[in-house]
Protein backbone atom coordinates (compact mmCIF):
# COMPACT_ATOMS: atom_id res chain seq x y z
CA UNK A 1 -34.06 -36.25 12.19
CA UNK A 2 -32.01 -35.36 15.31
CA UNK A 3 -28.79 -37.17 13.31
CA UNK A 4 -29.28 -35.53 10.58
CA UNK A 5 -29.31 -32.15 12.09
CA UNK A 6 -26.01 -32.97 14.40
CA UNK A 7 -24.25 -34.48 10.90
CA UNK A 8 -25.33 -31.21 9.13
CA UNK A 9 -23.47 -28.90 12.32
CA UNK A 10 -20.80 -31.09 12.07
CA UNK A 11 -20.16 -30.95 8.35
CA UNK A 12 -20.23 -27.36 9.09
CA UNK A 13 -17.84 -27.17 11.50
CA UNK A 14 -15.59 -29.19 9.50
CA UNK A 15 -15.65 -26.11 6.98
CA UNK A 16 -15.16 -23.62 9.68
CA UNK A 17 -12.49 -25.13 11.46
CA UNK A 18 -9.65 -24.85 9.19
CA UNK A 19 -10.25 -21.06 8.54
CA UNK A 20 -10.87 -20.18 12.35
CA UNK A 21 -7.11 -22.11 12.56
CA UNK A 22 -5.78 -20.17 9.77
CA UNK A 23 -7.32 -16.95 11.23
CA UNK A 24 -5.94 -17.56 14.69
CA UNK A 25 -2.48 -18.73 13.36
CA UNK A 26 -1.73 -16.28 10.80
CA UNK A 27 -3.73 -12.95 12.35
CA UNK A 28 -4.29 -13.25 15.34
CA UNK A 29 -1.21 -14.73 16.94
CA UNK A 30 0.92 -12.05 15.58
CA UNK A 31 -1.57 -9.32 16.50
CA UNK A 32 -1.54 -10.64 20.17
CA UNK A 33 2.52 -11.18 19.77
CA UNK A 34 2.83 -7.38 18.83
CA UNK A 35 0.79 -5.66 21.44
CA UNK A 36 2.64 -8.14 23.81
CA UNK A 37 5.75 -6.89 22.61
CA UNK A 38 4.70 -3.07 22.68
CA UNK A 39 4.38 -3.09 26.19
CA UNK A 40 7.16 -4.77 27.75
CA UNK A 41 10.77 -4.01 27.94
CA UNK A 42 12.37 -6.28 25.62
CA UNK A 43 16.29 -6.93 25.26
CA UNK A 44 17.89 -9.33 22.58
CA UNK A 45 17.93 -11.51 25.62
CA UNK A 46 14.51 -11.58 26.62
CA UNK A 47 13.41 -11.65 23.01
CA UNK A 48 14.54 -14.97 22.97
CA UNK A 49 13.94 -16.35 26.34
CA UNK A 50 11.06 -14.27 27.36
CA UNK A 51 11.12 -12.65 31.14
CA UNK A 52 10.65 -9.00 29.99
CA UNK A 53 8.94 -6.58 32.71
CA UNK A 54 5.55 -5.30 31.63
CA UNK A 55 6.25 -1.40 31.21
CA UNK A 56 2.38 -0.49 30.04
CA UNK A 57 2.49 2.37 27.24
CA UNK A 58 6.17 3.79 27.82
CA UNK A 59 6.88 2.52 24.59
CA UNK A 60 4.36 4.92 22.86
CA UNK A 61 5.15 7.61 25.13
CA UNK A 62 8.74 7.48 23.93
CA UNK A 63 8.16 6.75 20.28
CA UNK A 64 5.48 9.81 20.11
CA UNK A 65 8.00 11.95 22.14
CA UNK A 66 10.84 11.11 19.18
CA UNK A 67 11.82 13.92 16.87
CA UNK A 68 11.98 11.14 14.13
CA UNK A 69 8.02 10.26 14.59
CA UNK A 70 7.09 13.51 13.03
CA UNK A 71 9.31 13.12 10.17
CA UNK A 72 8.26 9.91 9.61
CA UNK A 73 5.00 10.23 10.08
CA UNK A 74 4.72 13.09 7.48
CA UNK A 75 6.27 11.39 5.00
CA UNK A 76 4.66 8.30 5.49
CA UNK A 77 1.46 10.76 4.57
CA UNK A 78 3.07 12.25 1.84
CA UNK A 79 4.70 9.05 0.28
CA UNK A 80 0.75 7.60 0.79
CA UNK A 81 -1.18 10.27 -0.79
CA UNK A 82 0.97 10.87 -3.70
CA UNK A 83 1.53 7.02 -4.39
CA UNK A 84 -2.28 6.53 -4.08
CA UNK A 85 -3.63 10.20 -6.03
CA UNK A 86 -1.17 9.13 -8.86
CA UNK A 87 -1.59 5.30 -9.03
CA UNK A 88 -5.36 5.71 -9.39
CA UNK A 89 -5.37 8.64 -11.30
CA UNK A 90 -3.05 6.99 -14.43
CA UNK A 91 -4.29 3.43 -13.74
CA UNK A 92 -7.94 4.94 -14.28
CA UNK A 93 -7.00 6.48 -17.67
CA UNK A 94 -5.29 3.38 -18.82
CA UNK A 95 -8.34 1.87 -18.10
CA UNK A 96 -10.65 4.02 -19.75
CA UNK A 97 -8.02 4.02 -22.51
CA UNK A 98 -7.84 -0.01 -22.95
CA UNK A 99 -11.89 -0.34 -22.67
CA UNK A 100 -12.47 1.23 -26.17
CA UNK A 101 -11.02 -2.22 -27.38
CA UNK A 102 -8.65 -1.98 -30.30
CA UNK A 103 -6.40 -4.65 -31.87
CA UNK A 104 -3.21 -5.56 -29.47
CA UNK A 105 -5.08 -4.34 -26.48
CA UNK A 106 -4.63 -7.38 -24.65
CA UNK A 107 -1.34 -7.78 -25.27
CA UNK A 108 -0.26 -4.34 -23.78
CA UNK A 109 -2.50 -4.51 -20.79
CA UNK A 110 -0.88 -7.37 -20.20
CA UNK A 111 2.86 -6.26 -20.37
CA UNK A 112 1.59 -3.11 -18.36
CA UNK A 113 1.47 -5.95 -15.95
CA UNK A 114 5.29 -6.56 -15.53
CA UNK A 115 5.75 -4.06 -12.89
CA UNK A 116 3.32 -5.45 -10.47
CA UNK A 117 4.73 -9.40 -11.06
CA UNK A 118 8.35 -8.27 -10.47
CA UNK A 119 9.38 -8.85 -7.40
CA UNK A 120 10.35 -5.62 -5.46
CA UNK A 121 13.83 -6.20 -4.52
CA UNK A 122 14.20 -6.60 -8.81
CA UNK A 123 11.95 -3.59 -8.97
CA UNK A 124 13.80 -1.34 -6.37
CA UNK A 125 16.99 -2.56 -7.49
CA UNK A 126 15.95 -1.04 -11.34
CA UNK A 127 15.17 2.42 -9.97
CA UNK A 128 18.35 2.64 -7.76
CA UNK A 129 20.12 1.62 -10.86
CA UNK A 130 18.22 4.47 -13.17
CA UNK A 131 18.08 7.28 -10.46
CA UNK A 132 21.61 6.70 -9.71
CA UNK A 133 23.67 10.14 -9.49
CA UNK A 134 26.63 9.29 -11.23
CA UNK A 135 25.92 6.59 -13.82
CA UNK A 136 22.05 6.33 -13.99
CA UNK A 137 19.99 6.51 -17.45
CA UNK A 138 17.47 9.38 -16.08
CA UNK A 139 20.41 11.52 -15.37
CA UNK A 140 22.21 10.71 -18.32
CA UNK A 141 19.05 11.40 -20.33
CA UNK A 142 18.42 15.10 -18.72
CA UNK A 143 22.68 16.01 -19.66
CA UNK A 144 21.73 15.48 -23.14
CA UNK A 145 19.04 18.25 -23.02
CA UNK A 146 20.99 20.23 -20.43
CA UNK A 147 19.82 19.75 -17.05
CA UNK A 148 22.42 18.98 -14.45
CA UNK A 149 22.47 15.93 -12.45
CA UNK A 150 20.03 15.37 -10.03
CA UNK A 151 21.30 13.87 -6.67
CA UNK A 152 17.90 11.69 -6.67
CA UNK A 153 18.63 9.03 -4.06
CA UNK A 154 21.33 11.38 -1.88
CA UNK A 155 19.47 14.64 -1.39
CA UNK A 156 16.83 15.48 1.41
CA UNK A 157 14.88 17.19 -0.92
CA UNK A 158 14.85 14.33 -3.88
CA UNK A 159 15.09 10.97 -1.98
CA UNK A 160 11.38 11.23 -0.74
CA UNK A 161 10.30 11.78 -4.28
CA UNK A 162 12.10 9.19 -6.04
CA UNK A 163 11.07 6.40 -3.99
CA UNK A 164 7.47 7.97 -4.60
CA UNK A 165 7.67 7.61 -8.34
CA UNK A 166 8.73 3.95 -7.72
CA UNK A 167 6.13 3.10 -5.84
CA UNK A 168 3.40 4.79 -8.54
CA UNK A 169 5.11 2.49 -11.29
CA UNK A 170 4.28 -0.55 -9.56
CA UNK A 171 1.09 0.41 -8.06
CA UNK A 172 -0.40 1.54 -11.79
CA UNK A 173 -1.37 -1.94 -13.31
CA UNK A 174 -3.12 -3.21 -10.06
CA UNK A 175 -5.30 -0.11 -10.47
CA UNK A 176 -5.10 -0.81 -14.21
CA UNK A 177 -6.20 -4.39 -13.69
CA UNK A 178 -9.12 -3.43 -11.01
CA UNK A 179 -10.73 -0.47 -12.92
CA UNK A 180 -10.61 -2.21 -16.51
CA UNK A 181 -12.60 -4.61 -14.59
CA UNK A 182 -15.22 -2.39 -12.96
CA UNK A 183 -15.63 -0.70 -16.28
CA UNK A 184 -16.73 -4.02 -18.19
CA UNK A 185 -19.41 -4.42 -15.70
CA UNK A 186 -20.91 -1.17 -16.59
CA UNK A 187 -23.97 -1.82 -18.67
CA UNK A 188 -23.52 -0.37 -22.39
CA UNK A 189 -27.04 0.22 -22.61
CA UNK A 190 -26.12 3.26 -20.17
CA UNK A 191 -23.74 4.43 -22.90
CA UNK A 192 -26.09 3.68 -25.48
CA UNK A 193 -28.84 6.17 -24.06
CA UNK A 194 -25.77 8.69 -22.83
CA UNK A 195 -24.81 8.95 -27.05
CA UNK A 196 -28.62 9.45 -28.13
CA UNK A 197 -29.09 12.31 -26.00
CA UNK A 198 -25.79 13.84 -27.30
CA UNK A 199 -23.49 13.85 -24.39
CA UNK A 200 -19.78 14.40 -25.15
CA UNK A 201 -17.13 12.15 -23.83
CA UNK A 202 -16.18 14.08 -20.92
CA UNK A 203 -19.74 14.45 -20.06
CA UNK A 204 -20.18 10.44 -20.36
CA UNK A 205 -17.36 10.07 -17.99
CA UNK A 206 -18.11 12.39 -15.59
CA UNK A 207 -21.76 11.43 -15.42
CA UNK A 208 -21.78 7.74 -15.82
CA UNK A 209 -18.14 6.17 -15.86
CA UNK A 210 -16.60 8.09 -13.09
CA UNK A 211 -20.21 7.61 -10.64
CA UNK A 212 -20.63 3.76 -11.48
CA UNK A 213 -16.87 3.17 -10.48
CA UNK A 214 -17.54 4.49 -7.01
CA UNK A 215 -17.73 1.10 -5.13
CA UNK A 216 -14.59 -0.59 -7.28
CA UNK A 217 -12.80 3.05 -6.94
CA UNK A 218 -13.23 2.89 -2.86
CA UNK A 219 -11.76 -1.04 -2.33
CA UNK A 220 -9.31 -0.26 -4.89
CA UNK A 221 -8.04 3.45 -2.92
CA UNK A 222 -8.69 0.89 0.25
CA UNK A 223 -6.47 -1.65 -0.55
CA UNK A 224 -3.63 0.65 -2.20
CA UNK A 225 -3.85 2.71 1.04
CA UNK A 226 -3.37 -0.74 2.91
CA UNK A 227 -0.42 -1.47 0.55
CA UNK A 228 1.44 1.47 0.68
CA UNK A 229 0.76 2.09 4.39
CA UNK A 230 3.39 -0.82 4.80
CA UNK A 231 5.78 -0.33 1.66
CA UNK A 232 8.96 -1.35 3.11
CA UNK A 233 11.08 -3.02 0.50
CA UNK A 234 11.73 -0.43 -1.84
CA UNK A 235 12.38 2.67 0.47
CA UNK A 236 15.09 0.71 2.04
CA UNK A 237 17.04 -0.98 -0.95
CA UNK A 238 17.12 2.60 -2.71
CA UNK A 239 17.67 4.58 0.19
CA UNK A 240 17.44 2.98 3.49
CA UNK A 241 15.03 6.08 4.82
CA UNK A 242 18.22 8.52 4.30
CA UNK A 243 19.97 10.54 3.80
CA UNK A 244 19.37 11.81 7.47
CA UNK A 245 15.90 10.63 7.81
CA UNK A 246 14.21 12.49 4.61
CA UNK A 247 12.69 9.35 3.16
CA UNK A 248 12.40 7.50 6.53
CA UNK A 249 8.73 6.34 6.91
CA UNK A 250 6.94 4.62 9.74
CA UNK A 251 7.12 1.05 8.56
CA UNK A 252 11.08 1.76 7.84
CA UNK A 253 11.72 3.34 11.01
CA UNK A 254 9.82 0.43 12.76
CA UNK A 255 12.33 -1.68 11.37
CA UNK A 256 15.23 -0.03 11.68
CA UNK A 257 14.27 0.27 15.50
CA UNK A 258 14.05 -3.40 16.12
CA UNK A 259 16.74 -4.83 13.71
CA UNK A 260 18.55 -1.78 12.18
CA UNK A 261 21.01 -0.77 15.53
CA UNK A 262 23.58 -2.56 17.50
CA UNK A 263 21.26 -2.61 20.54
CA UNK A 264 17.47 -3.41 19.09
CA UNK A 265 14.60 -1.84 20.47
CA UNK A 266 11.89 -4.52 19.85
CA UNK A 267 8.93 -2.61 22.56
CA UNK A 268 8.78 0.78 20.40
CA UNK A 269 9.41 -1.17 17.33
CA UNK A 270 6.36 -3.16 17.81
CA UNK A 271 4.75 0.47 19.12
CA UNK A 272 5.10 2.04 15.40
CA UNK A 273 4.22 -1.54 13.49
CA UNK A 274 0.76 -1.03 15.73
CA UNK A 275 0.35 2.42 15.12
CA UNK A 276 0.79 1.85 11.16
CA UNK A 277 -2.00 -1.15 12.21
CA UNK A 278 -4.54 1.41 13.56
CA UNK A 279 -4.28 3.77 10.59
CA UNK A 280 -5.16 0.98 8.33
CA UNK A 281 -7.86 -0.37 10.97
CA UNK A 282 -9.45 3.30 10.93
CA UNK A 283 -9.62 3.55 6.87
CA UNK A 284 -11.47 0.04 6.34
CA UNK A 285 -13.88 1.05 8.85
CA UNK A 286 -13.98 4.37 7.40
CA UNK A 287 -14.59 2.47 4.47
CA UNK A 288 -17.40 0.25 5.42
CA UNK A 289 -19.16 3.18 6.68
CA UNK A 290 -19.12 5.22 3.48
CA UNK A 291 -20.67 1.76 1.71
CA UNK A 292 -23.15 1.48 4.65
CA UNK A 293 -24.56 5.14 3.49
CA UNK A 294 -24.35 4.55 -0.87
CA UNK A 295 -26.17 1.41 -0.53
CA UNK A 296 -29.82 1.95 -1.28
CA UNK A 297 -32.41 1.68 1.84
């Protein structure tokens, strides 16, 4: 009885040892690696060879004393809550649209797909090419009705926006995907009973849909949020964070601090990659609490 109870522990162990190593390996080595790194002097030198002084939080004293922190930290919100209000808002109406079930549906939900397979320096690259000032098709397509070019990837007031509006493009079919999903586990009986007592189709929505769509709606915000907390690739190959700064977000400027300048500066570099860490960390518990209260006692 005894073996059998010591093979069973070990048979278990033998399952839970590869994902502890793959935890450990993969999370939390480079957790521990960029705290480590947030609060010690590092040079190109000591990056390498290791040695640097332990300087506490001077790193986050001097990255929250920056000018650029407060740029980038309000566009990083702005860039987020646009991206996410947006992405959810159209994928969620695709989704609604594509559950009614009609012939070819399938097919087109599944080329809606194509922007979230790309891969994002193709993606980026696409926009740069069609928000390009002098020889890009969305210009081109606003002289024929009479608008005048739009500097869309070279003006403060544009750059922040375009790279916005490529970001919602490729978000839409993951909230497409996720949505159409939740809706097909929504019981038709519901909708059955909602039609004999004569509700309308906004009322259906708003009453049943929109309510039962609560739990996939709050992973699917949750992991967008996630996502676009750390969108890196296509801010930087349309507009590097410029010009001067007015599409520069956190996860940009973290990079542009530790590998964008002649003389890196890996300590506050790490300081912004954690502080992009602990806004995520603070939504998915934020997250898990708001579950904790809908679920039924």
């Amino acid at each position: 009885m005894r073996s059998q109870l010591v093979a069973r522990q070990l048979v278990g162990w033998a399952f839970l040892v590869p994902l502890v190593t793959y935890l450990v390996v993969c999370y939390a080595y480079p957790l521990f690696t960029t705290l480590d790194l947030s609060i010690r002097d590092h040079t190109a030198r000591t990056f390498v060879h290791g040695g640097a002084p332990l300087i506490g939080f001077a790193n986050y004293a001097a990255v929250f004393g920056d000018p650029a922190f407060r740029t980038a930290l309000v566009n990083t919100v702005l860039f987020t809550v646009v991206s996410l209000a947006f992405q959810y808002t159209i994928g969620l109406a695709m989704a609604v649209f594509f559950a009614r079930g009609f012939r070819l549906s399938a097919t087109l939900r599944a080329l809606f797909l194509v922007p979230w397979l790309l891969p994002l320096i193709v993606s980026a690259s696409t926009w740069a090419w069609l928000l390009n000032s002098e020889s890009g098709l969305v210009n081109a397509v606003l002289g024929t009705v009479g608008v005048a070019p739009v500097n869309w990837l070279t003006s403060p007031g544009w750059s922040l926006v375009s790279v916005t509006i490529a970001n919602i493009w490729i978000g839409i079919p993951f909230n497409l995907v996720v949505l159409y999903s939740g809706l097909q586990n929504i019981p038709r009986e519901v909708y059955e009973a909602s039609a004999l007592d004569g509700a309308s189709g906004w009322q259906t929505f708003r009453r049943i849909t929109f309510p039962m769509l609560r739990p996939v709606s709050a992973i699917t915000l949750l992991l967008g949020l996630v996502y676009t907390l750390k969108v890196f690739d296509i801010i930087w190959i349309m507009t590097k964070g410029g010009p001067s700064g007015s599409s520069t977000t956190l996860a940009t400027w973290s990079y542009e601090l530790g590998f964008g300048n002649l003389l890196p500066r890996f300590g506050p570099s790490a300081a912004v990659g954690n502080v992009l860490i602990l806004i995520a960390l603070v939504a998915g518990l934020l997250y898990l609490r708001l579950q904790r209260r809908q679920e039924p006692a």
